[in-house]
PDB file of N, CA and C in Angstrom:
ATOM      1  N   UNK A   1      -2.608   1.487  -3.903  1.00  0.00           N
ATOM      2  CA  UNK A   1      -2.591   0.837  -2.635  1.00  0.00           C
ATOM      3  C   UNK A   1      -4.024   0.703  -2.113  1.00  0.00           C
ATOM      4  N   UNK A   2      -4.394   2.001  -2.270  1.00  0.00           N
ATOM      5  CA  UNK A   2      -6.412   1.855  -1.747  1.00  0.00           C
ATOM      6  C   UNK A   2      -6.965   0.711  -2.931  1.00  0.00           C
ATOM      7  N   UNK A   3      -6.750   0.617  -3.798  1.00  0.00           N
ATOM      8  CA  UNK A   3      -7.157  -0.582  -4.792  1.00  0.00           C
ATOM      9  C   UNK A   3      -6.762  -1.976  -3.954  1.00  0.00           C
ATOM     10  N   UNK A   4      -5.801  -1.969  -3.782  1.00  0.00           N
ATOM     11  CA  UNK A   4      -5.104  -3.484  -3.247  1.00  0.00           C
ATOM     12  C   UNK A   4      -5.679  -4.036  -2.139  1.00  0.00           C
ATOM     13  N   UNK A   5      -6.135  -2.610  -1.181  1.00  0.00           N
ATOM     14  CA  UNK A   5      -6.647  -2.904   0.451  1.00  0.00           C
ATOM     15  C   UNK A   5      -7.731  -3.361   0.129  1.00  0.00           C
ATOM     16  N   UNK A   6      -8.815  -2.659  -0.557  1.00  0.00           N
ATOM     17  CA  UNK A   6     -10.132  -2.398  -0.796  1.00  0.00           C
ATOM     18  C   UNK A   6     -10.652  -3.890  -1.870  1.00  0.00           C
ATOM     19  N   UNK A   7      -9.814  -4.128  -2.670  1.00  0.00           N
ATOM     20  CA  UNK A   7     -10.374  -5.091  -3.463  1.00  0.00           C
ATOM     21  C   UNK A   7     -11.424  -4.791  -4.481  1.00  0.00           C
ATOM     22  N   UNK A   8     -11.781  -5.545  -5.310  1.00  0.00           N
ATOM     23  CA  UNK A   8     -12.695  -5.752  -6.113  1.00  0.00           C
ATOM     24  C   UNK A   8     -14.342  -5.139  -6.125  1.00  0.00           C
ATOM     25  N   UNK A   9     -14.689  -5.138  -4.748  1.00  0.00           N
ATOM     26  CA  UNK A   9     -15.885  -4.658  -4.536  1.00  0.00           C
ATOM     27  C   UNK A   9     -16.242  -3.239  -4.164  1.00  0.00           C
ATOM     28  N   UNK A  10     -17.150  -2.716  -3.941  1.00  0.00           N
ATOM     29  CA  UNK A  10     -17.537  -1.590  -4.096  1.00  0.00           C
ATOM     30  C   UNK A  10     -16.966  -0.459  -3.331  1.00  0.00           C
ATOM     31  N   UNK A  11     -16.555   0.342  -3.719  1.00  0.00           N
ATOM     32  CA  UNK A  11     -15.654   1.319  -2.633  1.00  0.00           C
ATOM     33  C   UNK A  11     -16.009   1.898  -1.874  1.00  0.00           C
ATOM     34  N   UNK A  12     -15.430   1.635  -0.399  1.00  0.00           N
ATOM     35  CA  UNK A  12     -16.707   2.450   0.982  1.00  0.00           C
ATOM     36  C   UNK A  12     -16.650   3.892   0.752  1.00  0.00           C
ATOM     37  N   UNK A  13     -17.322   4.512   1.290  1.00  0.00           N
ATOM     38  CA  UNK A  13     -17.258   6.000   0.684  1.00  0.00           C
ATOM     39  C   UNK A  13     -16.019   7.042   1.427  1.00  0.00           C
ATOM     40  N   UNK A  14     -15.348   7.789   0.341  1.00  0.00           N
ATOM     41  CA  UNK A  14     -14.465   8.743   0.347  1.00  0.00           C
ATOM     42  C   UNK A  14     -14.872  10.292   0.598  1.00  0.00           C
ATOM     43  N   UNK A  15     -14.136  10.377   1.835  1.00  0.00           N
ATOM     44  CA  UNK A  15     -14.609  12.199   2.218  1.00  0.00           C
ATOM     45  C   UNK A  15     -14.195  12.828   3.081  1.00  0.00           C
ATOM     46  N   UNK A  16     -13.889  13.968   2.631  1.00  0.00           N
ATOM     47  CA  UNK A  16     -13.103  14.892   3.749  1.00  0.00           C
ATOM     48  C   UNK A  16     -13.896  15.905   4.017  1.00  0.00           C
ATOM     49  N   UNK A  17     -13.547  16.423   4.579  1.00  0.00           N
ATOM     50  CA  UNK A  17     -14.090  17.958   5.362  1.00  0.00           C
ATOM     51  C   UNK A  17     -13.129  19.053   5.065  1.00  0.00           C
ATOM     52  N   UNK A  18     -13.581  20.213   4.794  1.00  0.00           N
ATOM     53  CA  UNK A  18     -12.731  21.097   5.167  1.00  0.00           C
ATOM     54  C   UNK A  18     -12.074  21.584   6.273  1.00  0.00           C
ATOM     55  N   UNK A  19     -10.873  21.877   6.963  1.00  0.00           N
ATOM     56  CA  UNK A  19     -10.620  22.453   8.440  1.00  0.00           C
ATOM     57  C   UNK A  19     -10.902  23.865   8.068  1.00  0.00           C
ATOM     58  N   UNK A  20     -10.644  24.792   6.787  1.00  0.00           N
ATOM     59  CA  UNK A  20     -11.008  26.310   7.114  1.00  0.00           C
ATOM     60  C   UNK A  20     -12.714  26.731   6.626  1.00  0.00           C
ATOM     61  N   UNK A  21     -13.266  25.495   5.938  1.00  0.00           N
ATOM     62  CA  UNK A  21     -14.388  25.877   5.863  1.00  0.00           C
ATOM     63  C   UNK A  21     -15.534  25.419   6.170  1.00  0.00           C
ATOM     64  N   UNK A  22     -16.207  25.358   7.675  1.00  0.00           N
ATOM     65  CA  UNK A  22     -16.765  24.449   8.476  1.00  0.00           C
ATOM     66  C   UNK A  22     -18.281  24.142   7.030  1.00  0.00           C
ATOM     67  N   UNK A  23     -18.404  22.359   7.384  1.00  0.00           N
ATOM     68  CA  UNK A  23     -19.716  22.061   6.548  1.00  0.00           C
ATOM     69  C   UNK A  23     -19.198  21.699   5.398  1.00  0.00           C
ATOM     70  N   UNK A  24     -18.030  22.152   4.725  1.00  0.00           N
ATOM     71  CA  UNK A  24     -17.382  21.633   3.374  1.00  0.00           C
ATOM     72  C   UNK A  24     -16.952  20.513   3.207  1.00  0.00           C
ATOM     73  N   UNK A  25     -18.007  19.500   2.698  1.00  0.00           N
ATOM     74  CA  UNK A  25     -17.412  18.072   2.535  1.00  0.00           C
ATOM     75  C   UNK A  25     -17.541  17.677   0.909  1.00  0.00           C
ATOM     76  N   UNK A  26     -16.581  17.072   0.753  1.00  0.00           N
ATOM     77  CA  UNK A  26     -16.183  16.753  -0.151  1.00  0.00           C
ATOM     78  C   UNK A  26     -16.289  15.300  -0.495  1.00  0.00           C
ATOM     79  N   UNK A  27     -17.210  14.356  -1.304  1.00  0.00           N
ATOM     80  CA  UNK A  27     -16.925  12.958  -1.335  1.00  0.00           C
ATOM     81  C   UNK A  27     -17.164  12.384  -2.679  1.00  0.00           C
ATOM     82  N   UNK A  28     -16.177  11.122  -2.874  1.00  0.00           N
ATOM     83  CA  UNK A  28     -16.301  10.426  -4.174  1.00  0.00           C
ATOM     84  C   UNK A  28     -16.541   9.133  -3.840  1.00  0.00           C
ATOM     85  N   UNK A  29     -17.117   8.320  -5.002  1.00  0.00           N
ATOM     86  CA  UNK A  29     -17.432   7.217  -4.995  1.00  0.00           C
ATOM     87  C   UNK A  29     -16.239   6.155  -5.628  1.00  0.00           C
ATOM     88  N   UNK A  30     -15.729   6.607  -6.024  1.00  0.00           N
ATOM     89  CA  UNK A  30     -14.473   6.111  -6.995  1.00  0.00           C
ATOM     90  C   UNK A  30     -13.334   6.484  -6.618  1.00  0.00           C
ATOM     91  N   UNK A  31     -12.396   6.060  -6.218  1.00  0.00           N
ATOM     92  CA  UNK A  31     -11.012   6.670  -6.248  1.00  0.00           C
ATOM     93  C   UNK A  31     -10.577   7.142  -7.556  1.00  0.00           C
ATOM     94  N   UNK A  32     -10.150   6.698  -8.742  1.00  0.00           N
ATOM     95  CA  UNK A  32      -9.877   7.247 -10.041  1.00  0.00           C
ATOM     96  C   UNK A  32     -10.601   8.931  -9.612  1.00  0.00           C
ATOM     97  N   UNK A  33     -11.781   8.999  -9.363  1.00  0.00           N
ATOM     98  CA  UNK A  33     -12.237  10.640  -9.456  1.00  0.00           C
ATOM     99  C   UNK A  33     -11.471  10.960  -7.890  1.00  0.00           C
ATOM    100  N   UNK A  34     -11.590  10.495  -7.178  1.00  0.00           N
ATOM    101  CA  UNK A  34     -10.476  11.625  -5.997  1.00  0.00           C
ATOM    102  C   UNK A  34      -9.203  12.029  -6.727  1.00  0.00           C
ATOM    103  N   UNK A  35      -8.610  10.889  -7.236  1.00  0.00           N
ATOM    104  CA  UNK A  35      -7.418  11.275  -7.788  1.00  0.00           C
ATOM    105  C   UNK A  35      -7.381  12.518  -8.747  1.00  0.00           C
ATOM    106  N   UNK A  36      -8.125  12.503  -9.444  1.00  0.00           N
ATOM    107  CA  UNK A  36      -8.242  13.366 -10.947  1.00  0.00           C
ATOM    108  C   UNK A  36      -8.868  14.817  -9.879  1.00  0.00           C
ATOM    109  N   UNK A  37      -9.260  14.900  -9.078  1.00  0.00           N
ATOM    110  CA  UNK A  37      -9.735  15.980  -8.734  1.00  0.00           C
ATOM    111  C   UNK A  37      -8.560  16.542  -7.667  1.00  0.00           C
ATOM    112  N   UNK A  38      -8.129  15.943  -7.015  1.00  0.00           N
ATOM    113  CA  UNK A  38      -6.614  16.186  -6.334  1.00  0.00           C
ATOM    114  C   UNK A  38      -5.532  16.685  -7.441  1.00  0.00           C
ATOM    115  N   UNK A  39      -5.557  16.079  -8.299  1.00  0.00           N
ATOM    116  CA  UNK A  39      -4.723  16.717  -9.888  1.00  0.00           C
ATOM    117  C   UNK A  39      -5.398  17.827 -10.505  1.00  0.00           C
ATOM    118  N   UNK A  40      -6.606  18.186 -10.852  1.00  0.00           N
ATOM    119  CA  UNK A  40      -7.111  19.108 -11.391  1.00  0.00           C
ATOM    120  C   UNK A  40      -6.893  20.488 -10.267  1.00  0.00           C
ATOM    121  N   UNK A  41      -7.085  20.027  -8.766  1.00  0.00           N
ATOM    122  CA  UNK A  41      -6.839  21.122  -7.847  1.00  0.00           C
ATOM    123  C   UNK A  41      -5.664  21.942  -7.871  1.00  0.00           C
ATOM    124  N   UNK A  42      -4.616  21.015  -7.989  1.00  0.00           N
ATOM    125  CA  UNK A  42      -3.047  21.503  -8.296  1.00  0.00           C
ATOM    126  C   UNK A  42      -2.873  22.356  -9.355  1.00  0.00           C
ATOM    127  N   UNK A  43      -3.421  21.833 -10.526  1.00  0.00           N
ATOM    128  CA  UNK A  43      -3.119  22.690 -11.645  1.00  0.00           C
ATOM    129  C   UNK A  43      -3.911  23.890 -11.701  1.00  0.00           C
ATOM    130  N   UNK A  44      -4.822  23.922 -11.129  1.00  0.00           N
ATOM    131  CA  UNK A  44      -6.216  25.147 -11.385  1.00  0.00           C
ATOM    132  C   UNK A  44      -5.909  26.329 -10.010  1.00  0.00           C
ATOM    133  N   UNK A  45      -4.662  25.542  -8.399  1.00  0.00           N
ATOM    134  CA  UNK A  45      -4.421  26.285  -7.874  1.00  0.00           C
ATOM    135  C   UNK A  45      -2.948  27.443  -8.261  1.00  0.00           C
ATOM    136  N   UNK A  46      -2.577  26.630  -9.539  1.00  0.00           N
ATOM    137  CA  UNK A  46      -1.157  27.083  -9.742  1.00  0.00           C
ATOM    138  C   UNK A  46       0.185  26.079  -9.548  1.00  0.00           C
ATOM    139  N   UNK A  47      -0.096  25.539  -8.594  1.00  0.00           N
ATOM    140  CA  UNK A  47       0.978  24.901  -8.209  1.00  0.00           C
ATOM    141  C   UNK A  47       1.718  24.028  -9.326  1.00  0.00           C
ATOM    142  N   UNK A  48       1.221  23.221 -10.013  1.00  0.00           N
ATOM    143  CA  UNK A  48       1.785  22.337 -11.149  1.00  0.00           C
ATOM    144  C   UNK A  48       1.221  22.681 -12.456  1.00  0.00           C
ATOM    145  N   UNK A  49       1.880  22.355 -13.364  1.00  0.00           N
ATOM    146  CA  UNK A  49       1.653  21.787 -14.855  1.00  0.00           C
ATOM    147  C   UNK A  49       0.529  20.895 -15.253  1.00  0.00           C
ATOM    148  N   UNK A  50      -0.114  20.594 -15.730  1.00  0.00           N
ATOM    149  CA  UNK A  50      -0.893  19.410 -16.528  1.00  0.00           C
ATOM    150  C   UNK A  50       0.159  18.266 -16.019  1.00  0.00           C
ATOM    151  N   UNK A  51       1.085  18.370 -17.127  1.00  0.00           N
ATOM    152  CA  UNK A  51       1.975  17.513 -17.154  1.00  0.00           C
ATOM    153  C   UNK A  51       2.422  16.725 -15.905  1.00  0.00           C
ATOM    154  N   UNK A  52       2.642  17.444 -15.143  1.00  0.00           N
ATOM    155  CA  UNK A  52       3.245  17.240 -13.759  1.00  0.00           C
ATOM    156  C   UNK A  52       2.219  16.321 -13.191  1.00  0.00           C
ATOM    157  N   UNK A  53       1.096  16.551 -13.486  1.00  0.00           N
ATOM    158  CA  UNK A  53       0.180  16.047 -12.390  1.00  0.00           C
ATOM    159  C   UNK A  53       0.019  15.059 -13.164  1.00  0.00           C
ATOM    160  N   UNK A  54      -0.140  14.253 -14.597  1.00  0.00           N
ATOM    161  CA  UNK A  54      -0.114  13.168 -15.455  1.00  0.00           C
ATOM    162  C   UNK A  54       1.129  12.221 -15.286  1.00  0.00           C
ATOM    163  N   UNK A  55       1.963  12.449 -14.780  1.00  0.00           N
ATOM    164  CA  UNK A  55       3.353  11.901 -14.576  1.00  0.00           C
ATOM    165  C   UNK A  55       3.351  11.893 -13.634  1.00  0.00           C
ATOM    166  N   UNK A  56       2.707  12.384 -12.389  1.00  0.00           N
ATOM    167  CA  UNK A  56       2.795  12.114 -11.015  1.00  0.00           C
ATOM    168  C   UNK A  56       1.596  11.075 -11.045  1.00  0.00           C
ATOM    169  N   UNK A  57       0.609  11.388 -11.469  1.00  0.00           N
ATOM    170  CA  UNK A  57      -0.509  10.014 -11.027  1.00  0.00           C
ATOM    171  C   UNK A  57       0.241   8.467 -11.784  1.00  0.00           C
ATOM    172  N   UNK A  58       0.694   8.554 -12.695  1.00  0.00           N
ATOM    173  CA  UNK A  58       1.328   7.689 -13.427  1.00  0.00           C
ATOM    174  C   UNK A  58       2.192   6.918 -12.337  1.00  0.00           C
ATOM    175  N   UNK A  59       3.458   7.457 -11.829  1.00  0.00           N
ATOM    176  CA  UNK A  59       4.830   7.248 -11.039  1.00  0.00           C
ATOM    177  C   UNK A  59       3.807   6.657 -10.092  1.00  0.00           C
ATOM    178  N   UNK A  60       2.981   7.167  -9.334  1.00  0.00           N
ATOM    179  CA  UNK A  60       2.244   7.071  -8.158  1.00  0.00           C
ATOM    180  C   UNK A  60       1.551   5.442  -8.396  1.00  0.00           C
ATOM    181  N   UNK A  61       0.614   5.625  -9.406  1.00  0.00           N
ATOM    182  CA  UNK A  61      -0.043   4.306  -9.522  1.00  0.00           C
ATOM    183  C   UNK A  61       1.465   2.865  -9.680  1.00  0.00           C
ATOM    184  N   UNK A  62       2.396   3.103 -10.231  1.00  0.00           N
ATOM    185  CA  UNK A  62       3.280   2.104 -10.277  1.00  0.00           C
ATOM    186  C   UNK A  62       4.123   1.859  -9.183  1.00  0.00           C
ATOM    187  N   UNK A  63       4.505   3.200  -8.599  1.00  0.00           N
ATOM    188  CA  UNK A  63       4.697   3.081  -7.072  1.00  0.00           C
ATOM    189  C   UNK A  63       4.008   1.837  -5.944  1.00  0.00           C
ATOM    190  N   UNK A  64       2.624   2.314  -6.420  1.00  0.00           N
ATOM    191  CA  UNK A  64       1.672   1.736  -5.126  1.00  0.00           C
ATOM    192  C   UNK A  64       2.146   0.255  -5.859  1.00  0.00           C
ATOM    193  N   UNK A  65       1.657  -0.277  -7.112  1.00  0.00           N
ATOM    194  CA  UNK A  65       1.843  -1.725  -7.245  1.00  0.00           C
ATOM    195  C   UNK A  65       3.215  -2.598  -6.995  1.00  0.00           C
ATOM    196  N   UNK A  66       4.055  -1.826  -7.237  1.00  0.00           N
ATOM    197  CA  UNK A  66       5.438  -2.180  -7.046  1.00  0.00           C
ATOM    198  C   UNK A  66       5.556  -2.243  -5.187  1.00  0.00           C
ATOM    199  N   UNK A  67       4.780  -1.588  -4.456  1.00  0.00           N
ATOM    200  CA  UNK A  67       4.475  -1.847  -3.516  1.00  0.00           C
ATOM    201  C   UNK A  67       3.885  -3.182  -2.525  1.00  0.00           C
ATOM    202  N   UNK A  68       2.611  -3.522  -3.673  1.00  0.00           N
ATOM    203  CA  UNK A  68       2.029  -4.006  -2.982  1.00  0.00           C
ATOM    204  C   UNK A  68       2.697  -5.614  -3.462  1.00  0.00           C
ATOM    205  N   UNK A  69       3.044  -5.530  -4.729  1.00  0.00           N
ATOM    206  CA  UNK A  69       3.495  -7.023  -4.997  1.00  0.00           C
ATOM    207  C   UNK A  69       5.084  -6.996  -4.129  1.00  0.00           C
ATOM    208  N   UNK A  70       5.712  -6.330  -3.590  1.00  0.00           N
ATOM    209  CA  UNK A  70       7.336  -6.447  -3.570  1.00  0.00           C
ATOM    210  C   UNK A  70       7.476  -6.087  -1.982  1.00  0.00           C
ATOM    211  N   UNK A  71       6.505  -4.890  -0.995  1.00  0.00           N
ATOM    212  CA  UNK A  71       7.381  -5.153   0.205  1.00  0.00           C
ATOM    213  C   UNK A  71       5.805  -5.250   0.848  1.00  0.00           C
ATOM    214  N   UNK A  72       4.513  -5.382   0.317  1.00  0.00           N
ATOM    215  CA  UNK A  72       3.518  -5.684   1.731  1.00  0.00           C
ATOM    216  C   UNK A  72       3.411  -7.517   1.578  1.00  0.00           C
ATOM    217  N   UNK A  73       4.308  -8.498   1.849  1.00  0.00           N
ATOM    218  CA  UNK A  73       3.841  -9.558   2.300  1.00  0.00           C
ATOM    219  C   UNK A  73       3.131  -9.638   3.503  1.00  0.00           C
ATOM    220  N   UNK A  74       2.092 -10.956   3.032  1.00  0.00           N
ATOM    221  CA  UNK A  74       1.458 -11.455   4.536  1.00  0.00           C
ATOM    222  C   UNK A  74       1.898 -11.585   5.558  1.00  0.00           C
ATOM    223  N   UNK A  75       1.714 -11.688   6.333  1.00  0.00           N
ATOM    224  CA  UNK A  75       2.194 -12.171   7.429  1.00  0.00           C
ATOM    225  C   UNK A  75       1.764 -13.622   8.022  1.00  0.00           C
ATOM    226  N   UNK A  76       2.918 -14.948   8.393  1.00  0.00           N
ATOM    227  CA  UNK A  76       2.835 -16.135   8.110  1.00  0.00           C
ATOM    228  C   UNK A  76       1.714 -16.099   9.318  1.00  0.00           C
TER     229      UNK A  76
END
């Protein structure tokens, strides 16, 4: 979906902050690396599988397109 909004050109910059750890910012230039690092977090905190998180970015990316071609029309 951030692909679809954003378009073709260069991606404005991505970044969060921490709320428990004041000064902790976090930023990517690429979405593909937010993603992969949001997946690597999961698995390295415990929470998921490899797997899980390869099949969730997967579902997710077809999600968003099935999205964007099927319920965000323009508006006339």
């Amino acid at each position: 979906m951030l692909e679809a909004d954003i378009g073709a050109g260069p991606v404005p910059p991505l970044q969060t902050t921490s709320p428990n750890l004041p000064g902790t910012v976090r930023r990517w230039s690429r979405i593909d690396d937010f993603v992969a690092e949001v997946a690597n977090a999961r698995v390295w905190g415990g929470m998921h599988y490899r797997n899980s998180t390869e099949v969730g970015q997967a579902m997710g990316r077809k999600i968003g397109e099935y999205t964007v071609h099927n319920a965000l029309k323009p508006l006339p």
